[in-house]
N, C-alpha and C. Protein backbone atom coordinates (compact mmCIF):
# COMPACT_ATOMS: atom_id res chain seq x y z
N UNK A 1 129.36 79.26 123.00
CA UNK A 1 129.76 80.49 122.36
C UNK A 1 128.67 81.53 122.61
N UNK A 2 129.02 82.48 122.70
CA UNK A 2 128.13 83.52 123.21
C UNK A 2 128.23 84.86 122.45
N UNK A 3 127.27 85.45 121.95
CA UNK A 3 126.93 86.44 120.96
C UNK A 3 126.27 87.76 121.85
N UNK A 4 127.57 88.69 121.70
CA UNK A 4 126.90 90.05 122.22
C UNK A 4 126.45 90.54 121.26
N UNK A 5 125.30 91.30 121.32
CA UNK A 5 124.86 92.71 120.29
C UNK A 5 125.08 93.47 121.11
N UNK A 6 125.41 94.90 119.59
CA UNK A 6 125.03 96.42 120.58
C UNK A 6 124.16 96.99 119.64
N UNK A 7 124.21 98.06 120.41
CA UNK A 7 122.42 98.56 120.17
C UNK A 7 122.90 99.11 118.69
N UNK A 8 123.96 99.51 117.72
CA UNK A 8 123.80 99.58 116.41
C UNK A 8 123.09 97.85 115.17
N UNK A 9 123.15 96.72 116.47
CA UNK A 9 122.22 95.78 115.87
C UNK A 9 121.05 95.60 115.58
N UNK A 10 120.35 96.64 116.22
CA UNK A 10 119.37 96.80 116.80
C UNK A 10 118.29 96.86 115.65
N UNK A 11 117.00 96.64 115.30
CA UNK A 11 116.25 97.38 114.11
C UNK A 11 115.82 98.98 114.34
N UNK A 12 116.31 99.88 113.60
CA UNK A 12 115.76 100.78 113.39
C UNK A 12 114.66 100.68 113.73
N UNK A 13 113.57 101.62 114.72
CA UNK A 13 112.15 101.81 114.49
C UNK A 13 112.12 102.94 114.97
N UNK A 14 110.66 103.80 113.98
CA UNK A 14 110.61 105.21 114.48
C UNK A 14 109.11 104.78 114.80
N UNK A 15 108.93 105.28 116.26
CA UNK A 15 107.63 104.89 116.95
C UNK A 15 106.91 106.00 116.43
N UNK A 16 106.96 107.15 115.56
CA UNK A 16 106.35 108.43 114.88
C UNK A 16 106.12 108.36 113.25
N UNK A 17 106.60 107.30 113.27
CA UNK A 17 106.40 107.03 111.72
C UNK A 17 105.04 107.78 110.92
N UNK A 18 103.93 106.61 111.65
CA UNK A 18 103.00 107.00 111.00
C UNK A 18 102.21 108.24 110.92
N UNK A 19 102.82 108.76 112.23
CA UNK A 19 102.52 110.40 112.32
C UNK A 19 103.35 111.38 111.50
N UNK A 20 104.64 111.10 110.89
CA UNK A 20 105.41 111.64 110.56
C UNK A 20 104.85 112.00 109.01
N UNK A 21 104.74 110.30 108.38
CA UNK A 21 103.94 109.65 106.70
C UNK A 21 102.32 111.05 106.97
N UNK A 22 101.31 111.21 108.05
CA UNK A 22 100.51 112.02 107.63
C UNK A 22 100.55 113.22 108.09
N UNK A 23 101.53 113.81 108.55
CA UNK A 23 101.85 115.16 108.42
C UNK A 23 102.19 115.84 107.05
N UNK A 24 103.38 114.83 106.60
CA UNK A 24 103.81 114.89 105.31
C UNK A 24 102.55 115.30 104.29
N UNK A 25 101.95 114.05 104.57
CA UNK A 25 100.88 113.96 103.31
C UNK A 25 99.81 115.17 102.91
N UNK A 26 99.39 115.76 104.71
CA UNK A 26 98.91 116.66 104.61
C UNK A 26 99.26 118.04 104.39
N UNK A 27 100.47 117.90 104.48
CA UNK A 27 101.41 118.94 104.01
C UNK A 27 101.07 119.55 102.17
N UNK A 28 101.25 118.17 101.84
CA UNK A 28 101.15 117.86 100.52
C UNK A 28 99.74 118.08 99.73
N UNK A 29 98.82 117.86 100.57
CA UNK A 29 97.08 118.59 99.97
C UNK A 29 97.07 119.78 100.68
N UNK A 30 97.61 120.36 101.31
CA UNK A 30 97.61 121.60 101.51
C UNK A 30 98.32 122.46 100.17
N UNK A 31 99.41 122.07 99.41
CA UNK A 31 99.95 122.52 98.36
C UNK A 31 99.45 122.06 97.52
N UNK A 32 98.71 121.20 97.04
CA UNK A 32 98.53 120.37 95.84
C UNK A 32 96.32 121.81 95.56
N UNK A 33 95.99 121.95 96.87
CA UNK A 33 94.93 122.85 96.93
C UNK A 33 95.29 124.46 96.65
N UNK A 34 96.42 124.50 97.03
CA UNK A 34 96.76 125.96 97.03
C UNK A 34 97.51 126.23 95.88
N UNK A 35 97.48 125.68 94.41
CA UNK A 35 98.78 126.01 94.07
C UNK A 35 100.18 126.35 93.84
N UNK A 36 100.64 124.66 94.94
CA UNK A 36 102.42 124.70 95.25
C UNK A 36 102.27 125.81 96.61
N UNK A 37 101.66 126.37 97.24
CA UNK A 37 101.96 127.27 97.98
C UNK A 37 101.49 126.44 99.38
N UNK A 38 102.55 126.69 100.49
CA UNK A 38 101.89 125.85 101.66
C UNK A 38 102.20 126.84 103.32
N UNK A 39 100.92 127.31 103.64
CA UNK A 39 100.91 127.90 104.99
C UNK A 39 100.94 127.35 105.68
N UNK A 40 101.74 127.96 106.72
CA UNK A 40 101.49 126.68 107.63
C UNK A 40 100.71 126.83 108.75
N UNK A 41 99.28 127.98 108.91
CA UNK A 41 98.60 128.36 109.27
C UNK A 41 97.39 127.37 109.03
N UNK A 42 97.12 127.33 107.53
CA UNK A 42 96.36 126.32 106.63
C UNK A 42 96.52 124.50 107.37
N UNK A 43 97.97 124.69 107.40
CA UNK A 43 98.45 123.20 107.63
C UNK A 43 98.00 122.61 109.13
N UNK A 44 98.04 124.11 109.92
CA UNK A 44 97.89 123.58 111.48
C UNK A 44 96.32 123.29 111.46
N UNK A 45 95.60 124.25 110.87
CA UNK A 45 94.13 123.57 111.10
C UNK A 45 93.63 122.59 110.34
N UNK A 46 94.39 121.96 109.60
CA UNK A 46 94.06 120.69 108.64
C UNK A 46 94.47 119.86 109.90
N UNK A 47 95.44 119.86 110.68
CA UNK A 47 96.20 118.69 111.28
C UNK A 47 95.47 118.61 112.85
N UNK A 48 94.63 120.01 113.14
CA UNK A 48 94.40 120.01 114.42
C UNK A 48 93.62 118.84 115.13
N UNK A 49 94.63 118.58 116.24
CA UNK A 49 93.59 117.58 116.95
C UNK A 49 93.79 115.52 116.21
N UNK A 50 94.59 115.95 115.31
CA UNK A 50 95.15 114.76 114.75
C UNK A 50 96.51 114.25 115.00
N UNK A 51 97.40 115.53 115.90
CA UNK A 51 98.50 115.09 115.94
C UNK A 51 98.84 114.83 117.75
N UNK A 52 99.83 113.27 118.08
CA UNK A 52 99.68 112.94 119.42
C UNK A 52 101.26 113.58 119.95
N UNK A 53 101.71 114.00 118.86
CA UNK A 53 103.82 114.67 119.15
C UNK A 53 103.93 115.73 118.50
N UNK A 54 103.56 116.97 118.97
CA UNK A 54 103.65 118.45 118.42
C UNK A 54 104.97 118.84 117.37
N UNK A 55 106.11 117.82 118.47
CA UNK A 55 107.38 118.03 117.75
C UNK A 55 107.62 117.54 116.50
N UNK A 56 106.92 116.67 116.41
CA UNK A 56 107.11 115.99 114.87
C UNK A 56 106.65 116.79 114.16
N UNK A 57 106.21 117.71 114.13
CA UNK A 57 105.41 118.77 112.64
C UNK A 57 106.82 119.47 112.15
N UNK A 58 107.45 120.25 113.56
CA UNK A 58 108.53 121.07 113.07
C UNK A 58 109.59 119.83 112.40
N UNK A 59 109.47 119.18 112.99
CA UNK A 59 110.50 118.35 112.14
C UNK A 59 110.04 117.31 110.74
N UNK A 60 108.78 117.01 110.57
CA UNK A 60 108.91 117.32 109.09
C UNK A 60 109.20 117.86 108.46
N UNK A 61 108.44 119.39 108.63
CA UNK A 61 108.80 120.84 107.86
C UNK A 61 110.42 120.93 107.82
N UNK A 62 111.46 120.52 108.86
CA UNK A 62 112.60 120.79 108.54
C UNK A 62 113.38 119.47 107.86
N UNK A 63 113.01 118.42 107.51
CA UNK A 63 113.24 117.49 106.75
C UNK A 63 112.71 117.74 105.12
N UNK A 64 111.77 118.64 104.91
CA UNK A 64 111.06 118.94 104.01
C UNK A 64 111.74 119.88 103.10
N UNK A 65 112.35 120.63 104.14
CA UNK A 65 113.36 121.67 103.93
C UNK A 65 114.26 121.48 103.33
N UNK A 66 115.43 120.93 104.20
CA UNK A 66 116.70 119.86 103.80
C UNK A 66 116.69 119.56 102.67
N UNK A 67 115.67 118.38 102.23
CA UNK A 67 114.93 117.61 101.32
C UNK A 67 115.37 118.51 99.92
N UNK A 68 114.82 119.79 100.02
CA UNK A 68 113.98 120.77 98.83
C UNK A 68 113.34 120.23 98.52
N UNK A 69 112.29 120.17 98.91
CA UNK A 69 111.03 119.91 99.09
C UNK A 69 109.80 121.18 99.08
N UNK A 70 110.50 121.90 100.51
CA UNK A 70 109.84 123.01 100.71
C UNK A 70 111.15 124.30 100.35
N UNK A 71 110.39 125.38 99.96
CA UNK A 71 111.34 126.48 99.77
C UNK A 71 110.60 127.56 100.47
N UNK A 72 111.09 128.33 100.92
CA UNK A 72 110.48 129.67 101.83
C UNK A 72 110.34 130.32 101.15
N UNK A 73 109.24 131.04 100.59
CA UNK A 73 108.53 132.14 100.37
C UNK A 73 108.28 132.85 100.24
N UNK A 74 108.03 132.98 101.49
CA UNK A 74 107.43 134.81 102.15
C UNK A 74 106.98 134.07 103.80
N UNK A 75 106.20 135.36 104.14
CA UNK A 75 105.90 134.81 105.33
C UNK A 75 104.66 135.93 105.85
N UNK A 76 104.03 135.14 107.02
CA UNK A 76 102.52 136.18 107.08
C UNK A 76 102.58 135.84 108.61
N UNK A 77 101.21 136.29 109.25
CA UNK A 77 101.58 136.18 110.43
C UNK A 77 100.91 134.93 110.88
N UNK A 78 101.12 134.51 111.97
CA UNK A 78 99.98 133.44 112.57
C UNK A 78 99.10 133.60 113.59
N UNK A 79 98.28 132.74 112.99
CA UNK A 79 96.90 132.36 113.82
C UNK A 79 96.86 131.56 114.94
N UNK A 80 97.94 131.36 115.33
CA UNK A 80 97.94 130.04 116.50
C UNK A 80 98.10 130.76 118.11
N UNK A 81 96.69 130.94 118.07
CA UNK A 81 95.96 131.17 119.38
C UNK A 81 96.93 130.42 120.74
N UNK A 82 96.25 129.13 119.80
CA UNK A 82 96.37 128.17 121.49
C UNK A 82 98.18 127.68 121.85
N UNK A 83 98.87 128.05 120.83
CA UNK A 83 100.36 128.13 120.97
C UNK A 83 100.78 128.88 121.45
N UNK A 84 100.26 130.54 121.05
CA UNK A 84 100.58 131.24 121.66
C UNK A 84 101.75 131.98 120.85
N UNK A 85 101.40 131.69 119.51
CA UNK A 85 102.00 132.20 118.61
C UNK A 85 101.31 133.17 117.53
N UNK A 86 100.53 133.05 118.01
CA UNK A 86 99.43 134.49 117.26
C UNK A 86 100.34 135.76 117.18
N UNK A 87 99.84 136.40 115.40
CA UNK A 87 101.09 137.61 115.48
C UNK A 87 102.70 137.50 115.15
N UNK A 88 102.90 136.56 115.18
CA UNK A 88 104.17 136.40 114.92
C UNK A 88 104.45 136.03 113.43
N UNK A 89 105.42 136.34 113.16
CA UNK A 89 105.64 136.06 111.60
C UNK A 89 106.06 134.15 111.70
N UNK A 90 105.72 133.95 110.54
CA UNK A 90 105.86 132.46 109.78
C UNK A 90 106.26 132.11 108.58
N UNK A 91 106.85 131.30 108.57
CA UNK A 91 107.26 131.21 106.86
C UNK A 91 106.28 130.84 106.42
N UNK A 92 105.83 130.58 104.78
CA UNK A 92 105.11 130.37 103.77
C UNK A 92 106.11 129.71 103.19
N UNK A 93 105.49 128.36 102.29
CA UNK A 93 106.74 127.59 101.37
C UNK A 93 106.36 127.26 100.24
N UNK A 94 106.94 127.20 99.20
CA UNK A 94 106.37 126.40 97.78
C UNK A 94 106.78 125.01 98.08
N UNK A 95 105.67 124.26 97.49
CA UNK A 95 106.04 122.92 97.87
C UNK A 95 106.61 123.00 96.20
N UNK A 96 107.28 121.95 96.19
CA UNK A 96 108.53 121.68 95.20
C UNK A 96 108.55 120.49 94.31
N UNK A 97 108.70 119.91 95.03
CA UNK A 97 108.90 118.57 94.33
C UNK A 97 108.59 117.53 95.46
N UNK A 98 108.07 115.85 95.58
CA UNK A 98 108.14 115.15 96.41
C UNK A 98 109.45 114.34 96.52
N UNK A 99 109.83 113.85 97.31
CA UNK A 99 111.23 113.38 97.78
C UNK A 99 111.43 112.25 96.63
């Protein structure tokens, strides 16, 4: 007798996990320092040089979102030189509640 799987058998694994768990977290002492308020100007130079998948930041922040977690703000401009996003407007979020 012979047993196919398909790949919904599969185990779940997110190879970003643990990058995902300290983005979050730092997300989270970035608001917990600022009074609920979280830049994400603040956030990039807390994280700089710690993160190995750029993409995973925006997609916390938009899981964070979803979540209500994070709520938008206001917004200021950014500092991100080496992005190349200097000048440009950014949201600002109240952190909210944890999931």
């Amino acid at each position: 007798m012979s047993t196919q799987l398909t790949l919904a058998d599969a185990p779940v694994v997110d190879p970003h996990a643990g990058e995902r768990d300290r983005i979050a977290a730092t997300i989270a002492a970035v608001a917990a320092r600022h009074g609920g308020r979280v830049s994400t100007n603040v956030v990039r130079e807390a994280l700089r040089g710690s993160v190995d998948h750029p993409r995973v930041v925006g997609q916390v922040y938009r899981s964070l979102r979803q979540w209500g977690v994070l709520v938008e703000a206001g917004a200021e401009r950014s500092t991100d030189v080496a992005g190349g996003n200097a000048g440009r407007w950014v949201p600002v979020y109240d952190y909210v509640s944890a999931p």
